[in-house]
Every structure is written in structure tokens, then in C-alpha cells.
N, C-alpha and C. Protein backbone atom coordinates (compact mmCIF):
# COMPACT_ATOMS: atom_id res chain seq x y z
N UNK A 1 -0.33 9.20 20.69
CA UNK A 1 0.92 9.92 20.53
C UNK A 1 1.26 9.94 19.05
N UNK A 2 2.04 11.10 18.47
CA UNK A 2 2.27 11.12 17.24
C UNK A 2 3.42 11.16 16.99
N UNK A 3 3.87 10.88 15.95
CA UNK A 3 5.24 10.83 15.45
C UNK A 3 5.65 11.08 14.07
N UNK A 4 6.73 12.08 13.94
CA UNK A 4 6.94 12.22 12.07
C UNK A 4 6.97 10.59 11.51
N UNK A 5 6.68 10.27 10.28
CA UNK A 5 7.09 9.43 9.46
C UNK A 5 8.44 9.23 8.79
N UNK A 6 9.42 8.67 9.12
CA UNK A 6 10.74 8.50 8.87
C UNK A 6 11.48 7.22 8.39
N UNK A 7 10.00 6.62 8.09
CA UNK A 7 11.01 5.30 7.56
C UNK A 7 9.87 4.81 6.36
N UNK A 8 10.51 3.53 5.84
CA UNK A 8 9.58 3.72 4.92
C UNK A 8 7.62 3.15 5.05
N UNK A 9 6.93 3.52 4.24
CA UNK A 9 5.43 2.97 4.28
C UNK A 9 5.43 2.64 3.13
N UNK A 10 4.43 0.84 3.11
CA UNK A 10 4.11 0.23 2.41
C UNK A 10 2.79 0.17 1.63
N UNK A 11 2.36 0.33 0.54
CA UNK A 11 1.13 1.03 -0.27
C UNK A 11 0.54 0.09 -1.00
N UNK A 12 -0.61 -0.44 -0.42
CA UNK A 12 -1.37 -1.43 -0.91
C UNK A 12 -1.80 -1.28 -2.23
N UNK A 13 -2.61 -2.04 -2.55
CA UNK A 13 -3.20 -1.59 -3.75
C UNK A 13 -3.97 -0.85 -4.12
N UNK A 14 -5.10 -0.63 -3.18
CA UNK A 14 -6.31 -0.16 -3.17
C UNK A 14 -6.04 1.69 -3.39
N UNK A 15 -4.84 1.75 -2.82
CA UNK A 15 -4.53 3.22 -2.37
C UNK A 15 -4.09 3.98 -3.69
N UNK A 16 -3.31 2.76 -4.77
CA UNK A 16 -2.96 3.42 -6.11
C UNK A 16 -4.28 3.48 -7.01
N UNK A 17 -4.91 2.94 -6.35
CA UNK A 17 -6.63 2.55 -7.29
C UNK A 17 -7.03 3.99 -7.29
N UNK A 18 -7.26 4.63 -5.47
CA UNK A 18 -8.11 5.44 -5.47
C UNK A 18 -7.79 6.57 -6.42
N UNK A 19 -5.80 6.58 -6.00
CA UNK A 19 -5.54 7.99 -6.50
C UNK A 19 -5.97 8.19 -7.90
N UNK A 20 -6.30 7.16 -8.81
CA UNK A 20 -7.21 7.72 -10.00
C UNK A 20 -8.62 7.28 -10.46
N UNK A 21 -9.39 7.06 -9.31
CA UNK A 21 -10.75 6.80 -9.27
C UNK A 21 -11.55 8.38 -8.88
N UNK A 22 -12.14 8.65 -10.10
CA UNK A 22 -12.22 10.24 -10.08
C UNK A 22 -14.16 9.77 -9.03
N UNK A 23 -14.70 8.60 -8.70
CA UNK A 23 -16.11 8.25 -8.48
C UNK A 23 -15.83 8.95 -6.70
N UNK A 24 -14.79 8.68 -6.00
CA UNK A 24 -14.88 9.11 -5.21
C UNK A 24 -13.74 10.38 -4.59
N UNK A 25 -13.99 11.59 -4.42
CA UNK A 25 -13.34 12.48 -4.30
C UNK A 25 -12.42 12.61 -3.26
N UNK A 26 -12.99 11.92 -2.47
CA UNK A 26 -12.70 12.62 -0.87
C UNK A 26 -11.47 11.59 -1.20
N UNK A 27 -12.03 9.96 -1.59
CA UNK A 27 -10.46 9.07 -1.28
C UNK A 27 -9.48 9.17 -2.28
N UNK A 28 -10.30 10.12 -3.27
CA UNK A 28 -8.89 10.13 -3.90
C UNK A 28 -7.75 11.28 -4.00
N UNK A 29 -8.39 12.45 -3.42
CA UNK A 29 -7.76 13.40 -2.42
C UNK A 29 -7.01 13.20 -1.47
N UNK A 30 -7.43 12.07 -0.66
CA UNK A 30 -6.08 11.29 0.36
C UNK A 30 -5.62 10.74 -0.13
N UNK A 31 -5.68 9.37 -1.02
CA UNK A 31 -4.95 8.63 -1.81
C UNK A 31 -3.45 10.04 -2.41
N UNK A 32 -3.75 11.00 -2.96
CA UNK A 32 -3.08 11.19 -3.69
C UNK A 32 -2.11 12.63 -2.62
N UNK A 33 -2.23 12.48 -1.63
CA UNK A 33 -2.01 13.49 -0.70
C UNK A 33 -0.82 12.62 0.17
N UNK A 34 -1.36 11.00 0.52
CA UNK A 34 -0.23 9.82 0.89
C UNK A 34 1.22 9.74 -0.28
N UNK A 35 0.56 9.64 -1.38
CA UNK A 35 1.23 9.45 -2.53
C UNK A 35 2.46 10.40 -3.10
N UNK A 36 2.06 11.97 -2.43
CA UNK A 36 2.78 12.86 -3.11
C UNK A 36 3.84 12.78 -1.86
N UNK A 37 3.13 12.73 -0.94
CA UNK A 37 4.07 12.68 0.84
C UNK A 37 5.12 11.83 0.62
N UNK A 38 4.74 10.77 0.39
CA UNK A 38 5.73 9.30 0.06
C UNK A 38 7.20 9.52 -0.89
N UNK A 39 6.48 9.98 -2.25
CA UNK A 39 7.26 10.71 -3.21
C UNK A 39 8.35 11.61 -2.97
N UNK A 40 7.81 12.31 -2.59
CA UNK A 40 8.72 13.76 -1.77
C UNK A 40 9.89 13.12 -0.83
N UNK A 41 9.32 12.44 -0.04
CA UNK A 41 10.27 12.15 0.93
C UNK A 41 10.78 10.74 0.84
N UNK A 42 10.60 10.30 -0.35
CA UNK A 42 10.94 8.99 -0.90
C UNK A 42 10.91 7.80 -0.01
N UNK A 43 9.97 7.57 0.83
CA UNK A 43 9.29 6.54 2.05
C UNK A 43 8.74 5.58 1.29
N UNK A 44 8.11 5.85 0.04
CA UNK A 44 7.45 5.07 -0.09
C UNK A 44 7.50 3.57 -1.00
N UNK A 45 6.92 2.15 -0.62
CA UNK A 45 7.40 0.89 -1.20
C UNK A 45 5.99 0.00 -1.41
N UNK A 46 6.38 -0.40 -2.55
CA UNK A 46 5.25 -1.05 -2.63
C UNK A 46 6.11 -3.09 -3.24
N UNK A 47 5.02 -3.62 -3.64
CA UNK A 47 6.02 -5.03 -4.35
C UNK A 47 4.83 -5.43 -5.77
N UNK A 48 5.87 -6.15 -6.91
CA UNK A 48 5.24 -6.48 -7.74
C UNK A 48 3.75 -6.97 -7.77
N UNK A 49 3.22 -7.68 -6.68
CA UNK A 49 1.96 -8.02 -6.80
C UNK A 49 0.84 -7.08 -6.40
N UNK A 50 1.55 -5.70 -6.03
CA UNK A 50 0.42 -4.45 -5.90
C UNK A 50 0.64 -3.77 -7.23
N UNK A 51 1.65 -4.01 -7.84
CA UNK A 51 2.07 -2.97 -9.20
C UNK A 51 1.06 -3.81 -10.12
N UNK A 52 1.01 -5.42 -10.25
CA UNK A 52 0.21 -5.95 -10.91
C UNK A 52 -1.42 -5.79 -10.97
N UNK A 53 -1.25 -6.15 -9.36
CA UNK A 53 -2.76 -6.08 -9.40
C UNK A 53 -3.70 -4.45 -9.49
N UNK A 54 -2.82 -3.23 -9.55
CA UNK A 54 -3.31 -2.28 -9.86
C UNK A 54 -2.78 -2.15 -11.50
N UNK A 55 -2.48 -2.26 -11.97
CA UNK A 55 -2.45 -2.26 -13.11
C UNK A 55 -3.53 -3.09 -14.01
N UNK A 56 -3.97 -4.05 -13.53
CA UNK A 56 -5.67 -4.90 -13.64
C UNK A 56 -6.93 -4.15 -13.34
N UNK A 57 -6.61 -3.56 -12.50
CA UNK A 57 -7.82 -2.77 -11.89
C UNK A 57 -7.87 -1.60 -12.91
N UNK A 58 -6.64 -1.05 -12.99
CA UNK A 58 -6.56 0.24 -13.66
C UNK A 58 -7.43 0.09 -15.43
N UNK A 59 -6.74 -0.82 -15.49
CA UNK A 59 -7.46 -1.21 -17.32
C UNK A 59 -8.84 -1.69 -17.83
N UNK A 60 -8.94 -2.06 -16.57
CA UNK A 60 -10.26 -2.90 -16.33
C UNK A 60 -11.46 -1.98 -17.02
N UNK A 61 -12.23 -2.23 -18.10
CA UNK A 61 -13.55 -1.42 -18.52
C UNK A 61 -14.09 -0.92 -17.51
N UNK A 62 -14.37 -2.40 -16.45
CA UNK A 62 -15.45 -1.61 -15.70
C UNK A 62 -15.36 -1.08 -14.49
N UNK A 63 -13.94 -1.13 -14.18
CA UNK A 63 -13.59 -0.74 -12.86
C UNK A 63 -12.81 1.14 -13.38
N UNK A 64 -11.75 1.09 -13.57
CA UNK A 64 -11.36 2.20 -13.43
C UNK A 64 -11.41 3.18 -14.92
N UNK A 65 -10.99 1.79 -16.06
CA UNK A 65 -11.07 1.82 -17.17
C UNK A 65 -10.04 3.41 -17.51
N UNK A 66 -8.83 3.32 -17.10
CA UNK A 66 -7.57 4.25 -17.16
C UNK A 66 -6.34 3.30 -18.16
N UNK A 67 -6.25 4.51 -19.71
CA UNK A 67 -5.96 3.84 -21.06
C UNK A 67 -4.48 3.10 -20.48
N UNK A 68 -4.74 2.29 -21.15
CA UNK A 68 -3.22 1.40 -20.98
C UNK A 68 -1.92 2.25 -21.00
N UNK A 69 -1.89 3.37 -21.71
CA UNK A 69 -0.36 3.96 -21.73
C UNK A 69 -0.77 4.41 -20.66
N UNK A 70 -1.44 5.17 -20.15
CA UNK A 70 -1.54 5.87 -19.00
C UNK A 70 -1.19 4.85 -17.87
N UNK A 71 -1.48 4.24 -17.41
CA UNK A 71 -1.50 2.88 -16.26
C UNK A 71 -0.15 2.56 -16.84
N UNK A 72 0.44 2.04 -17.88
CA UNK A 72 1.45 1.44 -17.70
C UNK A 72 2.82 2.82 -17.33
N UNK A 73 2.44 3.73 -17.31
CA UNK A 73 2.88 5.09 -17.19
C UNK A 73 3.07 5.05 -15.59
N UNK A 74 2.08 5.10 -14.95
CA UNK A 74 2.43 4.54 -13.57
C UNK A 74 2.89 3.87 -13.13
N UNK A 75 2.93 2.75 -13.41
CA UNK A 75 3.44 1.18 -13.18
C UNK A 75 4.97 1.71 -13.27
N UNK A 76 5.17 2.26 -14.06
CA UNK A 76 7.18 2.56 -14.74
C UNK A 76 7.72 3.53 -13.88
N UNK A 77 6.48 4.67 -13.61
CA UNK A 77 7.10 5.62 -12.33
C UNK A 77 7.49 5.47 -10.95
N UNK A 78 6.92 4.11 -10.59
CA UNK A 78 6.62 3.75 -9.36
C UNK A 78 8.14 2.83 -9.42
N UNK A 79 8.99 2.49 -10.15
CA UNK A 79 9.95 1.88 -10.27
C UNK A 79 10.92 2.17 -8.93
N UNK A 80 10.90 3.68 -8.99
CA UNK A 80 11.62 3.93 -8.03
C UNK A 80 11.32 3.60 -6.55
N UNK A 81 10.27 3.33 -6.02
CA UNK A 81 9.77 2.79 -4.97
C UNK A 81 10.11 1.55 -4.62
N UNK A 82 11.08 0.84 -5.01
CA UNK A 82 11.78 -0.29 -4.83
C UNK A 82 10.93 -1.82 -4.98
N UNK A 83 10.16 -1.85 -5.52
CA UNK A 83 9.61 -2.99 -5.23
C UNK A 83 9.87 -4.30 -4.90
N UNK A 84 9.53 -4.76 -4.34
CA UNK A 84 9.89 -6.34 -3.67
C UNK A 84 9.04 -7.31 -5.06
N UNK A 85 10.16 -8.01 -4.94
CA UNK A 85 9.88 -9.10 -6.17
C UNK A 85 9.86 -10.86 -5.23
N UNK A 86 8.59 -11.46 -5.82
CA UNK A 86 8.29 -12.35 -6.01
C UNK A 86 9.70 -13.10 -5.70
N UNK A 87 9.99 -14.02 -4.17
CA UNK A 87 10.65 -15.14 -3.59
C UNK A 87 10.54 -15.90 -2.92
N UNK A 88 11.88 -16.66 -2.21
CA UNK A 88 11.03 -17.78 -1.59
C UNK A 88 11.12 -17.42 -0.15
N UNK A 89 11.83 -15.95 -0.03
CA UNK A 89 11.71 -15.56 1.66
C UNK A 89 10.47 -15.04 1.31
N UNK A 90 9.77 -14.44 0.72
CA UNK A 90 8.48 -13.22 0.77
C UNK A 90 7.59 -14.49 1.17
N UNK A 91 7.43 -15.74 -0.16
CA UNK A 91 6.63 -16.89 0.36
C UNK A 91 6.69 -17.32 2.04
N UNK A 92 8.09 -17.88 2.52
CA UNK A 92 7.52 -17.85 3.94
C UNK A 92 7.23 -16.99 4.73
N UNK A 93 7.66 -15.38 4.72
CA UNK A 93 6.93 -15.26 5.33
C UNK A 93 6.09 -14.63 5.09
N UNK A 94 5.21 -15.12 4.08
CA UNK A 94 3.77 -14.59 4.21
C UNK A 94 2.79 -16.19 4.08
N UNK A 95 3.47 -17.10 4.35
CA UNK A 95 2.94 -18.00 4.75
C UNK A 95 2.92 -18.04 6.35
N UNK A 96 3.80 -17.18 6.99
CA UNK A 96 3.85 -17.17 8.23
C UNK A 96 2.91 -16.03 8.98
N UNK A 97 2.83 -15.62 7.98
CA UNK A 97 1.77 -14.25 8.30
C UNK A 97 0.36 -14.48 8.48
N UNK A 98 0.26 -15.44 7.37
CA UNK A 98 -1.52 -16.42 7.39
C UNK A 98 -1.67 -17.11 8.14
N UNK A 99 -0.24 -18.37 8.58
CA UNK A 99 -1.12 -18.78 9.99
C UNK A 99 -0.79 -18.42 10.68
N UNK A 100 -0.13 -17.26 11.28
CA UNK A 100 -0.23 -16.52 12.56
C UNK A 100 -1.61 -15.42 12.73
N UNK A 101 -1.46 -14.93 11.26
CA UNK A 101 -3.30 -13.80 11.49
C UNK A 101 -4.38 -14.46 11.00
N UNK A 102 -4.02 -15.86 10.13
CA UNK A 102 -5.43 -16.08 9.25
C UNK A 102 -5.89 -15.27 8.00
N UNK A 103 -4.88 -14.30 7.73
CA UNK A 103 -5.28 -13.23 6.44
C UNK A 103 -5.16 -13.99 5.52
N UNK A 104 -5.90 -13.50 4.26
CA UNK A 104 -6.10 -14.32 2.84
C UNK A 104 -4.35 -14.35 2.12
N UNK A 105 -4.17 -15.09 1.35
CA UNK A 105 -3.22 -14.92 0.97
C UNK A 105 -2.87 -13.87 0.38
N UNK A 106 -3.55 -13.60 -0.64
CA UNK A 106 -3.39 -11.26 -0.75
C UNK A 106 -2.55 -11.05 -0.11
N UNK A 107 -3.43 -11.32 1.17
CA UNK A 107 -2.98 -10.12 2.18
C UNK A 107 -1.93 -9.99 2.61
N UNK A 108 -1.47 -11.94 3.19
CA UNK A 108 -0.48 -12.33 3.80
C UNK A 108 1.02 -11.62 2.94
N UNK A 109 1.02 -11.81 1.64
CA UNK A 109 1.41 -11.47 0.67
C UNK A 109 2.04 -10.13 1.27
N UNK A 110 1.11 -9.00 0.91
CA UNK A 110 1.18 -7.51 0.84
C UNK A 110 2.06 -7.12 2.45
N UNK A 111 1.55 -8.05 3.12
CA UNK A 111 1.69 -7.77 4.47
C UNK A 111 3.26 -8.24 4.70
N UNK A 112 4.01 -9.46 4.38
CA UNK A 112 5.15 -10.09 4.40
C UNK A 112 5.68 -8.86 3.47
N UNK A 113 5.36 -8.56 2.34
CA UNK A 113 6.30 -7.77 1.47
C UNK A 113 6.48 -6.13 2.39
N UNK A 114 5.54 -5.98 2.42
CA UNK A 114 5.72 -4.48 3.97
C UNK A 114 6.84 -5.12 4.85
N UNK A 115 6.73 -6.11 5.76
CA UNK A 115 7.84 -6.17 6.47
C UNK A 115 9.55 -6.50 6.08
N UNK A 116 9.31 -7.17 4.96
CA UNK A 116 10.57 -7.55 4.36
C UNK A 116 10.99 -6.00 3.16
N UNK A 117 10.29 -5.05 3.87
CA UNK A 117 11.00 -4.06 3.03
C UNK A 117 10.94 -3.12 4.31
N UNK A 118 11.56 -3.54 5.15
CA UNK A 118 11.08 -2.75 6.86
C UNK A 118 10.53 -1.35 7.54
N UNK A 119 9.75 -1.81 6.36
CA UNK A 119 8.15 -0.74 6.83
C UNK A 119 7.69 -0.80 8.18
N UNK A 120 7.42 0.23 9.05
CA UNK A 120 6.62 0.06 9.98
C UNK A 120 5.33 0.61 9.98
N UNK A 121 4.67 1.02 8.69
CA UNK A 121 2.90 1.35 8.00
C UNK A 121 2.85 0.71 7.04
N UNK A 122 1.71 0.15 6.97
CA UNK A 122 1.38 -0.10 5.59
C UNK A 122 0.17 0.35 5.81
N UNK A 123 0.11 1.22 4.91
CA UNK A 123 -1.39 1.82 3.96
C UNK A 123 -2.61 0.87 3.29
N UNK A 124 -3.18 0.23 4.16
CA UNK A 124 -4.22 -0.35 3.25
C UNK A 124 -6.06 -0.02 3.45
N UNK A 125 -7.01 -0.21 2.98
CA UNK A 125 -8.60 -0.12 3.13
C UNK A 125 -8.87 -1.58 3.88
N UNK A 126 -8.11 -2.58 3.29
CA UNK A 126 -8.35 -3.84 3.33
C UNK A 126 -8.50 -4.75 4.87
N UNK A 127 -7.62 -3.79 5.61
CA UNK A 127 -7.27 -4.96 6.72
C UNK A 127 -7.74 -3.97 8.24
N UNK A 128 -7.54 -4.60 8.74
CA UNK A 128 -7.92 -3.99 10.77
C UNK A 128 -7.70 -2.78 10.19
N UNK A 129 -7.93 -1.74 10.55
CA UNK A 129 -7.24 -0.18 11.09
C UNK A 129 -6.38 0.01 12.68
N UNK A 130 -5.28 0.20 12.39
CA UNK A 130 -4.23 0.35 13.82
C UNK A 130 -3.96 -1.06 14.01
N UNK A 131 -4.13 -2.60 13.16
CA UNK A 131 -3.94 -3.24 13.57
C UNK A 131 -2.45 -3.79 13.86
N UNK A 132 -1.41 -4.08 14.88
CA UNK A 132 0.12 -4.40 14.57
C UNK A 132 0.23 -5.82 14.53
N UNK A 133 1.11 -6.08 13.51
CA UNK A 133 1.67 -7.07 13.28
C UNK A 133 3.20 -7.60 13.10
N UNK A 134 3.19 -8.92 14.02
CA UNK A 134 5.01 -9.22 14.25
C UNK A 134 5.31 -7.84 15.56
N UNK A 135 4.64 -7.37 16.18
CA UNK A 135 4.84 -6.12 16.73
C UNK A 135 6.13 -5.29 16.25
N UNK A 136 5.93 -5.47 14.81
CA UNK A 136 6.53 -4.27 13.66
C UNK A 136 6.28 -3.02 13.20
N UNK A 137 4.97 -4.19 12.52
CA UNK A 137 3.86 -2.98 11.22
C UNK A 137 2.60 -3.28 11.90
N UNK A 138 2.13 -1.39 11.57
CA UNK A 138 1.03 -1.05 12.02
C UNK A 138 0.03 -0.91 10.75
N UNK A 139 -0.84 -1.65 10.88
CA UNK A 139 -1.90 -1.16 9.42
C UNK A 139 -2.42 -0.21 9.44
N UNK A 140 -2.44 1.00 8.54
CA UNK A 140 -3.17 2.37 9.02
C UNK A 140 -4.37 2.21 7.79
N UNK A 141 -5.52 2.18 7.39
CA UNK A 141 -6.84 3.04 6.79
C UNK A 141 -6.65 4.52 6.66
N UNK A 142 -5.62 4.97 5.88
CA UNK A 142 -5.90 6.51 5.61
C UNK A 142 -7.46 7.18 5.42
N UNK A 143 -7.94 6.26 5.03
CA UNK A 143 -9.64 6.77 4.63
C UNK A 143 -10.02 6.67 6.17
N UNK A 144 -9.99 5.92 7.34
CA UNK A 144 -10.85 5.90 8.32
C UNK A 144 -10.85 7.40 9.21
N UNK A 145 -12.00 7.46 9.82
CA UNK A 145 -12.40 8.59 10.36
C UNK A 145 -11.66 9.27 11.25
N UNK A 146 -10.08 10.40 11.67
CA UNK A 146 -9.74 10.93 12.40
C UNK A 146 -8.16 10.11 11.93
N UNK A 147 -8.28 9.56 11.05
CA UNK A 147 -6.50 9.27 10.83
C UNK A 147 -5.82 10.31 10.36
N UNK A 148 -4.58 10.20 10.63
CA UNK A 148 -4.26 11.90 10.80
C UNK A 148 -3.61 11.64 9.15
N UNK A 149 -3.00 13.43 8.89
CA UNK A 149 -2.47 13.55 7.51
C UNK A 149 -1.58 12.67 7.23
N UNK A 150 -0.75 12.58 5.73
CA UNK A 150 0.72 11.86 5.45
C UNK A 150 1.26 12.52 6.82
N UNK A 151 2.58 11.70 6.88
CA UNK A 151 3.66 12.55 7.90
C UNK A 151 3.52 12.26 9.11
N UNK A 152 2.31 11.78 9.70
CA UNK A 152 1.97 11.22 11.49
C UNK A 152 0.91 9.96 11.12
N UNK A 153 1.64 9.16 12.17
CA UNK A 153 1.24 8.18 12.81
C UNK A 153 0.69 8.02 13.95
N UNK A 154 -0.47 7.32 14.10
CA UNK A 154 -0.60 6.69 15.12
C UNK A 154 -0.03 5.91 15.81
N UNK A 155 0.37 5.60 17.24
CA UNK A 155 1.67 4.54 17.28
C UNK A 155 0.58 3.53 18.58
């Protein structure tokens, strides 16, 4: 069953990677197709430790190697996406998130900051596809095979 997108989605890291990883086309055509969707309809949230850790990736020689003004250019636009900052509720619960799923701390991380910004998607490559968690948030793989456009969900 499908459903418009109406609340907000949470945007891993991987997903700000693709949108300027020119190596692969196809993901960064979705990457940047989630991105403009999000924008537009202002859904979209991410938290300091995805702004960081893409901003590492982004500078990185050998990974994306995208010039520092440029990346930090993003990093400043994305302001408006509210980010969740580094506390001691995000800590539990994404300590509660690890030993309830076992996810790495990353994850637990990314995953606590999605719910404490009451996302019911988060956008990642990283984790299950369709997997729910807290029977909240649904993890969607925009890249996986037959996931539908921005705008619908799988439920």
C-alpha cells in the first residue's frame, strides 16, 4: 500500500555522499531526486553526526574529494533541515536502539536521531530495507530494486 509522504524523513549519510558522487549515476540521480523532494516540501532532517560525517567523506582525496568551500557550502544549506544535536536523550536512546537491534553505534546513533526528530523514514544504503523500528520508523534503501519515487512509501 502506498502513501503520500507527509511528515518528516531522516537522511543518512550515505544519501548526501551520493548526491555528489558523479562515479555512480543512477545513485546519484536518486540521491538528488530524494533531496530536492525533501527540500521542496521541507520533510527533510538529518543530525550533526551525518552533517559531520559527510562533510569527511566529501573532502576526503580519495573518496569524493569535493573542494572544501563547496562541502562546507552544503553543510550551511542543510541548516535548515533542523538538525539534531549531540545529547544525553539522543545517547539513550540510541543506546536503546543497539541493544534492542544490535546496530553499530553509527547506526544506533542515526537511527535514535530519526526518531527523536519523529520521522517515520529514514533514508539509508546502510541498514535492512523496509526494516521497522520501535514500530515507528521504517528504513527505506532508495537505491533498492522497485522502491518507489520521493513522495511514496512503502508501509
Amino acid at each position: 500500500m502506498s502513501a503520500p509522504v507527509s511528515h518528516p524523513v531522516f537522511v543518512d549519510t550515505n544519501i548526501l555522499a551520493y548526491a555528489r558522487d558523479a562515479r555512480d549515476l543512477r545513485k546519484k540521480t536518486i540521491a538528488l531526486d530524494w533531496l530536492s523532494f525533501l527540500a521542496k516540501t521541507r520533510t527533510g532532517r538529518l543530525s550533526w553526526q551525518v552533517l559531520a560525517e559527510f562533510y569527511a567523506v566529501a573532502t576526503h582525496p580519495k573518496k569524493l574529494a569535493v573542494p572544501m568551500v563547496a562541502a562546507q557550502a552544503d553543510v550551511l544549506s542543510l541548516q535548515h533541515w533542523q538538525p539534531v544535536v549531540p545529547s544525553a536523550d539522543l545517547f539513550k536512546a540510541a543506546w536503546g536502539v543497539q541493544d534492542g537491534y544490535g546496530f553499530s553505534w553509527r547506526d544506533s546513533s542515526i537511527v535514535a536521531a530519526a526518531i527523536l526528530s519523529g520521522c517515520k523514514i529514514l533514508l539509508s544504503e546502510d541498514l535492512q530495507h523496509e526494516q521497522m523500528v520501535n514500530n515507528t520508523l521504517q528504513i527505506i534503501n532508495p537505491f533498492a530494486p522497485n522502491t518507489p519515487a520521493p513522495g511514496v512509501y512503502v508501509q
